[in-house]
C-alpha atoms as a PDB file:
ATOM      1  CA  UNK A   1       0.000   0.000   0.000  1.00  0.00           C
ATOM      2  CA  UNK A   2       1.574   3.399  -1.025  1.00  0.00           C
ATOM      3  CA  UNK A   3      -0.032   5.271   2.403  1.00  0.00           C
ATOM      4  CA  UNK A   4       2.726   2.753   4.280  1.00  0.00           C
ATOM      5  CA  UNK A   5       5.825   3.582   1.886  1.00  0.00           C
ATOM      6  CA  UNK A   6       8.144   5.696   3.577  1.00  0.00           C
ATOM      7  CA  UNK A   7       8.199   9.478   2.317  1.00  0.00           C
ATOM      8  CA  UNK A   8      11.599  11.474   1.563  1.00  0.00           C
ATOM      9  CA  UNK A   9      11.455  14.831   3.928  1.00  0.00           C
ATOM     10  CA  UNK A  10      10.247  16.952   0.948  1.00  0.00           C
ATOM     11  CA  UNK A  11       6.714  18.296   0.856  1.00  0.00           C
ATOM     12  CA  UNK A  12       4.559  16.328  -1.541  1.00  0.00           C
ATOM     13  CA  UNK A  13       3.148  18.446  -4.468  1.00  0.00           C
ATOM     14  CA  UNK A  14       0.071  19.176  -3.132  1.00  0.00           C
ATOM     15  CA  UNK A  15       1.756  20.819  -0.457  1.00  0.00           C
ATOM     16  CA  UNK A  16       4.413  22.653  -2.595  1.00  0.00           C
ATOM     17  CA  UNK A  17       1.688  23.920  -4.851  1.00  0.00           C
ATOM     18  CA  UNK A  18      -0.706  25.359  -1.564  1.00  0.00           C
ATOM     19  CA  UNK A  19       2.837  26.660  -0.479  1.00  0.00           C
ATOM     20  CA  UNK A  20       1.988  24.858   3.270  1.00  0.00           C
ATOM     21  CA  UNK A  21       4.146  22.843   5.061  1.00  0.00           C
ATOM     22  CA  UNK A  22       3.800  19.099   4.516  1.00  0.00           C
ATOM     23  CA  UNK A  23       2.405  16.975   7.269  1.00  0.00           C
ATOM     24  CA  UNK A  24       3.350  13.506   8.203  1.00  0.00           C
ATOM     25  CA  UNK A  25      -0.506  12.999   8.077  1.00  0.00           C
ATOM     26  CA  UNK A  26      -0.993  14.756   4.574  1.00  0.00           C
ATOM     27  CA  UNK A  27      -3.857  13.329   3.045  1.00  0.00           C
ATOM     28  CA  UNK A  28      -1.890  14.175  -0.183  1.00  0.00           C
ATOM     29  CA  UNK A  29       1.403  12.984   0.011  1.00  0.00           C
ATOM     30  CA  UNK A  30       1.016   9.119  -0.786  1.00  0.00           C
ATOM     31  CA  UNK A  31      -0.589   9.734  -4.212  1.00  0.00           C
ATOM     32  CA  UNK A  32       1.015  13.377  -5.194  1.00  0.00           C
ATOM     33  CA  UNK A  33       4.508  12.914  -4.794  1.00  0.00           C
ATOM     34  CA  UNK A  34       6.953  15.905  -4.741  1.00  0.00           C
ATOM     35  CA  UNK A  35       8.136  14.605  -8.001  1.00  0.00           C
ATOM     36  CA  UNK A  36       5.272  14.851  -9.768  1.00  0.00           C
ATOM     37  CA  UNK A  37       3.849  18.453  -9.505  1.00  0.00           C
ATOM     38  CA  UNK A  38       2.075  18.784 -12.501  1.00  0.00           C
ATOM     39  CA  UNK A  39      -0.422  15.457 -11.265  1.00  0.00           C
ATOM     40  CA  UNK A  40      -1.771  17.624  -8.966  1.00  0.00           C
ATOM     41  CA  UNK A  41      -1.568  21.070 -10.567  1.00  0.00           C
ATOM     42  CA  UNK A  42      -4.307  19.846 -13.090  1.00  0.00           C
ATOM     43  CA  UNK A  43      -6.437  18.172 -10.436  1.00  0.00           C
ATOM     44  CA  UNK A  44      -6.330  21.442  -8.614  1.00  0.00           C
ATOM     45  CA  UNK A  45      -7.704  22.966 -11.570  1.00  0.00           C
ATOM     46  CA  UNK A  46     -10.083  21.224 -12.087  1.00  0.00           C
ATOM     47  CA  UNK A  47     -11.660  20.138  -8.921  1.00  0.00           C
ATOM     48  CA  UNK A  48      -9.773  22.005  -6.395  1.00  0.00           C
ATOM     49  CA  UNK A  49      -7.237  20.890  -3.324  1.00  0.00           C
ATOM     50  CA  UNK A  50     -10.625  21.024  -1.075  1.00  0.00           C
ATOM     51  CA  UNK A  51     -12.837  18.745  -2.839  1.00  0.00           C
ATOM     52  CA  UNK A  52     -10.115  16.194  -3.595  1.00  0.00           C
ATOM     53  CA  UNK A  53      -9.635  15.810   0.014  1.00  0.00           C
ATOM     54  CA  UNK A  54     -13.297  15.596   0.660  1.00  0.00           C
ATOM     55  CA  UNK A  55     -13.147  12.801  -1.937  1.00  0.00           C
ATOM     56  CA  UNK A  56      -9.746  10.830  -0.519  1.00  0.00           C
ATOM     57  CA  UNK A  57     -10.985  11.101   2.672  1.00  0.00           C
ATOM     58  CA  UNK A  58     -14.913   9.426   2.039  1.00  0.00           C
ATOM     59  CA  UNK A  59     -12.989   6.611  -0.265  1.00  0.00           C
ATOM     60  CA  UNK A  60     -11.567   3.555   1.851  1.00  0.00           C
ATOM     61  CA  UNK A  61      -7.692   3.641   1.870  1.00  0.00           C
ATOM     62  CA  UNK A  62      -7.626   0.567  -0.358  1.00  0.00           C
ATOM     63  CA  UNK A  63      -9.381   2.488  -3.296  1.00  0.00           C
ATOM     64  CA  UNK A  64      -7.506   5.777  -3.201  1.00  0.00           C
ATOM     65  CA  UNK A  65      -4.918   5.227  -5.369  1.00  0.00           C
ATOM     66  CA  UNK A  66      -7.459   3.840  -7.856  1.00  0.00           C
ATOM     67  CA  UNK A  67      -9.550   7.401  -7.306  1.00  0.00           C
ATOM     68  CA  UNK A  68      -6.637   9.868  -7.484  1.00  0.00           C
ATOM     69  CA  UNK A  69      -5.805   8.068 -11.046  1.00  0.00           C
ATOM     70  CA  UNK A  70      -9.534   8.694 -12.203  1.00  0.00           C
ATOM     71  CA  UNK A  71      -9.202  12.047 -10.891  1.00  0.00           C
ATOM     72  CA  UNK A  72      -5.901  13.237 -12.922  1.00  0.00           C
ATOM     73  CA  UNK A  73      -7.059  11.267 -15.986  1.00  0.00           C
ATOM     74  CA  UNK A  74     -10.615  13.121 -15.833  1.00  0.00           C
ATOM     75  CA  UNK A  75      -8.934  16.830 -15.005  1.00  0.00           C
ATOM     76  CA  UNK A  76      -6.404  15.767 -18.267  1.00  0.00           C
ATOM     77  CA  UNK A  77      -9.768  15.453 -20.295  1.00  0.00           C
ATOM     78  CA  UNK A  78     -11.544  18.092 -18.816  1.00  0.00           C
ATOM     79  CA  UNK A  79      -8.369  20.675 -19.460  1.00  0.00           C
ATOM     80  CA  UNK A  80      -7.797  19.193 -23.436  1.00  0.00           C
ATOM     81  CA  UNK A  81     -11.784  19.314 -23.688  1.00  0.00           C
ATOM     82  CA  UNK A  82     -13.382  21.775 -21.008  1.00  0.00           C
ATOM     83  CA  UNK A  83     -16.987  20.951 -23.012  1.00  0.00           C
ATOM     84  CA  UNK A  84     -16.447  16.805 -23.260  1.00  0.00           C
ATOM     85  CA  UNK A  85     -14.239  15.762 -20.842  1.00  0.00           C
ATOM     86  CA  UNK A  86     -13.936  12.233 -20.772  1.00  0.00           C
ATOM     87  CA  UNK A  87     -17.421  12.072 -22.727  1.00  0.00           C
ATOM     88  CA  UNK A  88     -15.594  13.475 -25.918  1.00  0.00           C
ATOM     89  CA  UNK A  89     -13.512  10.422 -25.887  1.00  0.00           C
ATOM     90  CA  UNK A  90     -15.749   7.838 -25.441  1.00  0.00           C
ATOM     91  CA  UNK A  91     -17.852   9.270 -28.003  1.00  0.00           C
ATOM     92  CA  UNK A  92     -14.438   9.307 -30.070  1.00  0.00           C
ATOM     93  CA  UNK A  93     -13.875   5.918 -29.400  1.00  0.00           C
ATOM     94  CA  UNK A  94     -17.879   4.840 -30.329  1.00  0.00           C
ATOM     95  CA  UNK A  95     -17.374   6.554 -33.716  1.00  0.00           C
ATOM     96  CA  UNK A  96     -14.867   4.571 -34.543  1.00  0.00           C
ATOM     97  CA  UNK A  97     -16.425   1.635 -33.726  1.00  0.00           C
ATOM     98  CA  UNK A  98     -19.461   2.385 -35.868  1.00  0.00           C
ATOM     99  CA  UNK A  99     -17.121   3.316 -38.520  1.00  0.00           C
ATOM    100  CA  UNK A 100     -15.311  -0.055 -37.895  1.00  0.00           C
ATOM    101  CA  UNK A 101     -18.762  -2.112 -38.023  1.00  0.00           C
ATOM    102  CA  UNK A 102     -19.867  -0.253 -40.858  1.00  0.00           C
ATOM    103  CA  UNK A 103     -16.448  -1.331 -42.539  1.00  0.00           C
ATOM    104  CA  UNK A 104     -16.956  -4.993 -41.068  1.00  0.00           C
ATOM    105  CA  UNK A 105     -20.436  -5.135 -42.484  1.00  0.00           C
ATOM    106  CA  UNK A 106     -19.530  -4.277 -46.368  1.00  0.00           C
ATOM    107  CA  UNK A 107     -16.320  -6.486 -46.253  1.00  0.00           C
ATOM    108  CA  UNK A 108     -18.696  -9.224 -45.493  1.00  0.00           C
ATOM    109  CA  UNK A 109     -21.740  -8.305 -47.908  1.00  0.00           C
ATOM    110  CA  UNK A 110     -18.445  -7.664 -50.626  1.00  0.00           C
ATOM    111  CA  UNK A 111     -16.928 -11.392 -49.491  1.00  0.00           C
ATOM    112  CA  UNK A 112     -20.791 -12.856 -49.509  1.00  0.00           C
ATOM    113  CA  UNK A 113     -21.087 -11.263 -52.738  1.00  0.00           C
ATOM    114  CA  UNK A 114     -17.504 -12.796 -54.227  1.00  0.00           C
ATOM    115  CA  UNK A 115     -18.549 -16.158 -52.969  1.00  0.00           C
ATOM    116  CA  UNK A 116     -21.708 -16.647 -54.799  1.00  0.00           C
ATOM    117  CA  UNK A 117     -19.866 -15.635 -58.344  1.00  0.00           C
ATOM    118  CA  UNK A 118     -17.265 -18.168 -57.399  1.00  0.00           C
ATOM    119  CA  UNK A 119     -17.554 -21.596 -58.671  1.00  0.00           C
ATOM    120  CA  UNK A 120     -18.495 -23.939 -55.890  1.00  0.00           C
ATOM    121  CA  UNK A 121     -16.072 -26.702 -55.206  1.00  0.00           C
ATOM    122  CA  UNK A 122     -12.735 -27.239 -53.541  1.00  0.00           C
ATOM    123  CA  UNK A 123     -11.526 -23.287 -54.230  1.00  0.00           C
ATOM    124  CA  UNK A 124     -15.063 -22.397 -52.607  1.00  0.00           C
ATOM    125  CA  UNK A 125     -14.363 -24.271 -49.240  1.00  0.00           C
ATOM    126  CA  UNK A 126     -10.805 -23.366 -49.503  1.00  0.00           C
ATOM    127  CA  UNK A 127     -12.343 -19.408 -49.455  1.00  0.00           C
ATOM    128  CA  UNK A 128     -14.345 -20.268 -46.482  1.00  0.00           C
ATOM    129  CA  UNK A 129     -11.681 -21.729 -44.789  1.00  0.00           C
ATOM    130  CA  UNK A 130      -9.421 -18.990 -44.758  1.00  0.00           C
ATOM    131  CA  UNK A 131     -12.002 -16.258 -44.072  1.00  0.00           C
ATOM    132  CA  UNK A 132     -13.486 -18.224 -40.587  1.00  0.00           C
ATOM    133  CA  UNK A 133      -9.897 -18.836 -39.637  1.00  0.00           C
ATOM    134  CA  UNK A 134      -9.123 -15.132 -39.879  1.00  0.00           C
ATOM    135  CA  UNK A 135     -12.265 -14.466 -38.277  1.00  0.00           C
ATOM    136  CA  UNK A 136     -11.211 -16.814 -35.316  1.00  0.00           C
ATOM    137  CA  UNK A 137      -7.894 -15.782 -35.209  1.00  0.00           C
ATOM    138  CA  UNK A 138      -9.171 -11.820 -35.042  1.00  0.00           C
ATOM    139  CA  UNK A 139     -12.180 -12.780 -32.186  1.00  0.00           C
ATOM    140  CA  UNK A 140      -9.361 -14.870 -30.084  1.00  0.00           C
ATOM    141  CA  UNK A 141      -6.816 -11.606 -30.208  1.00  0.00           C
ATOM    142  CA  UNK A 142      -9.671  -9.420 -28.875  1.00  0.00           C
ATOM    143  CA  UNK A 143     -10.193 -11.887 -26.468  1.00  0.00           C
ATOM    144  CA  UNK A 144     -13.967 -12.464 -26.753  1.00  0.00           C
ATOM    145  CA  UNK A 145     -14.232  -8.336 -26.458  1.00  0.00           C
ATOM    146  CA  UNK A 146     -16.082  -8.462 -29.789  1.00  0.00           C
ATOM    147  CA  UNK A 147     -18.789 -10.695 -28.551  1.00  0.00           C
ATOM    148  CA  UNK A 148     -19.726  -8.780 -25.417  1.00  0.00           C
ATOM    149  CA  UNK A 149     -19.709  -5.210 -27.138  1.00  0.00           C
ATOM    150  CA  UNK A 150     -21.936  -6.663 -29.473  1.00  0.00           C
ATOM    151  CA  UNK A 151     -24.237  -7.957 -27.368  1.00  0.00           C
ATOM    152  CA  UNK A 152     -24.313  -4.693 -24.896  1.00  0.00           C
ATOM    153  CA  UNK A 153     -23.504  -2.107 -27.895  1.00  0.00           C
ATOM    154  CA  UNK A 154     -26.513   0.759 -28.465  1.00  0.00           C
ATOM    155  CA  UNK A 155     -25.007   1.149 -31.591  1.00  0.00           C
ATOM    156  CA  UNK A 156     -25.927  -1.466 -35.071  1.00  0.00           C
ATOM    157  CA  UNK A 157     -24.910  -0.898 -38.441  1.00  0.00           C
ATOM    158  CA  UNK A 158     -28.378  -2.606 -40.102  1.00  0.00           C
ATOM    159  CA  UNK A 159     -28.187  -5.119 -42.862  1.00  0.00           C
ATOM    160  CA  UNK A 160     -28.301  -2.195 -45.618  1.00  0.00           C
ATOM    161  CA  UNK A 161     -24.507  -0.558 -43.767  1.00  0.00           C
ATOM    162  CA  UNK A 162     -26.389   2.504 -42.834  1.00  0.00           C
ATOM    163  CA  UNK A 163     -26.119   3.969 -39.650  1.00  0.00           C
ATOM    164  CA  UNK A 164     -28.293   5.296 -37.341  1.00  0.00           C
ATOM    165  CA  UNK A 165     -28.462   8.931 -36.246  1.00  0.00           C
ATOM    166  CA  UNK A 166     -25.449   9.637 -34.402  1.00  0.00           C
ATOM    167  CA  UNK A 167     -26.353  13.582 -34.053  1.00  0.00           C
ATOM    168  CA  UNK A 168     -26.715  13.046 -30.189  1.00  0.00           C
ATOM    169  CA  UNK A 169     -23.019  11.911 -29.639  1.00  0.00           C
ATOM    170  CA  UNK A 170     -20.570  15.299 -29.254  1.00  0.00           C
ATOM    171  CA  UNK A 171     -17.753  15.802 -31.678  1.00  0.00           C
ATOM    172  CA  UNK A 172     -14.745  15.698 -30.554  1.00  0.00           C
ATOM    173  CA  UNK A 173     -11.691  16.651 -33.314  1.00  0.00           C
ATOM    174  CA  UNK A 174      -8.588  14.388 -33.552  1.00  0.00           C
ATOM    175  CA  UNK A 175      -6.382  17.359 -32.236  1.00  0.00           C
ATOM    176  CA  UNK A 176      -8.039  17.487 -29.118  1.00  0.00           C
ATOM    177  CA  UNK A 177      -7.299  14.463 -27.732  1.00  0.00           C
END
């Protein structure tokens, strides 16, 4: 546990940045170490030095390492995108999933196309073959990820490779992020 590793005599960030003197109970020191001042510059901006200690101090030891991470990685989103935050790239990220089904879906209606002007036979099994063992190969590298986003995704490319109305989701550009 970090809260147990033993701290150098320097003032961790937080402290540095408050300009206050750093005490051996400072909430603070075992996640913002002295080394690392801009970690808690941008959490400071964003939610302030009161707040976050409201927040380390109602989450149970065990989990505030876990929570000062969510906190810097949310104030780093929230200072590249002060509309989005976070939101802007998971919407991002969704996009280019759709995009990616949409792809998915006319490769296949292109291959199921192919296949029914090829001659049947040996050379049509042998296509088969190799495009279910790519598939396989491609579903066992994402580690089964494919099969639960489809199942819990919001978002279907229908049998025509249209898309639904994505005007709801923010835009985020590729410069922001």
């Amino acid at each position: 546990m970090r809260s147990h590793e033993p701290r150098s005599t320097s003032s961790c960030a937080a402290c540095k940045l408050l300009k206050r003197r750093c005490s051996p109970t400072c909430i603070f020191a075992p996640y913002f170490r002295s080394d690392e001042p801009k970690k808690f510059a941008k959490v400071h901006k964003v939610f302030g030095a009161s707040n976050v200690s409201k927040i380390l101090i109602e989450v149970p030891e065990e989990q505030r390492e876990d929570t000062v991470n969510s906190l810097v990685y949310e104030a780093e989103a929230r200072l590249r995108d002060p509309v989005y935050g976070c939101i802007g790239a998971i919407a991002l990220l969704q996009r280019k999933m759709i995009e990616l089904q949409h792809d998915l879906a006319l490769a296949r209606a292109r291959l199921a196309r192919y296949a029914a002007n090829y001659p049947t036979g040996v050379a049509g099994t042998e296509l088969d073959r190799l495009t279910m063992t790519g598939l396989g190969e491609f579903l066992v590298a994402c580690g089964g990820f494919m099969d639960s986003f489809n199942q819990s995704s919001s978002y279907q490319v229908n049998q025509d490779a249209h898309m639904y109305d994505l005007t709801q989701i923010p835009y985020v550009y590729h410069d922001q992020l």
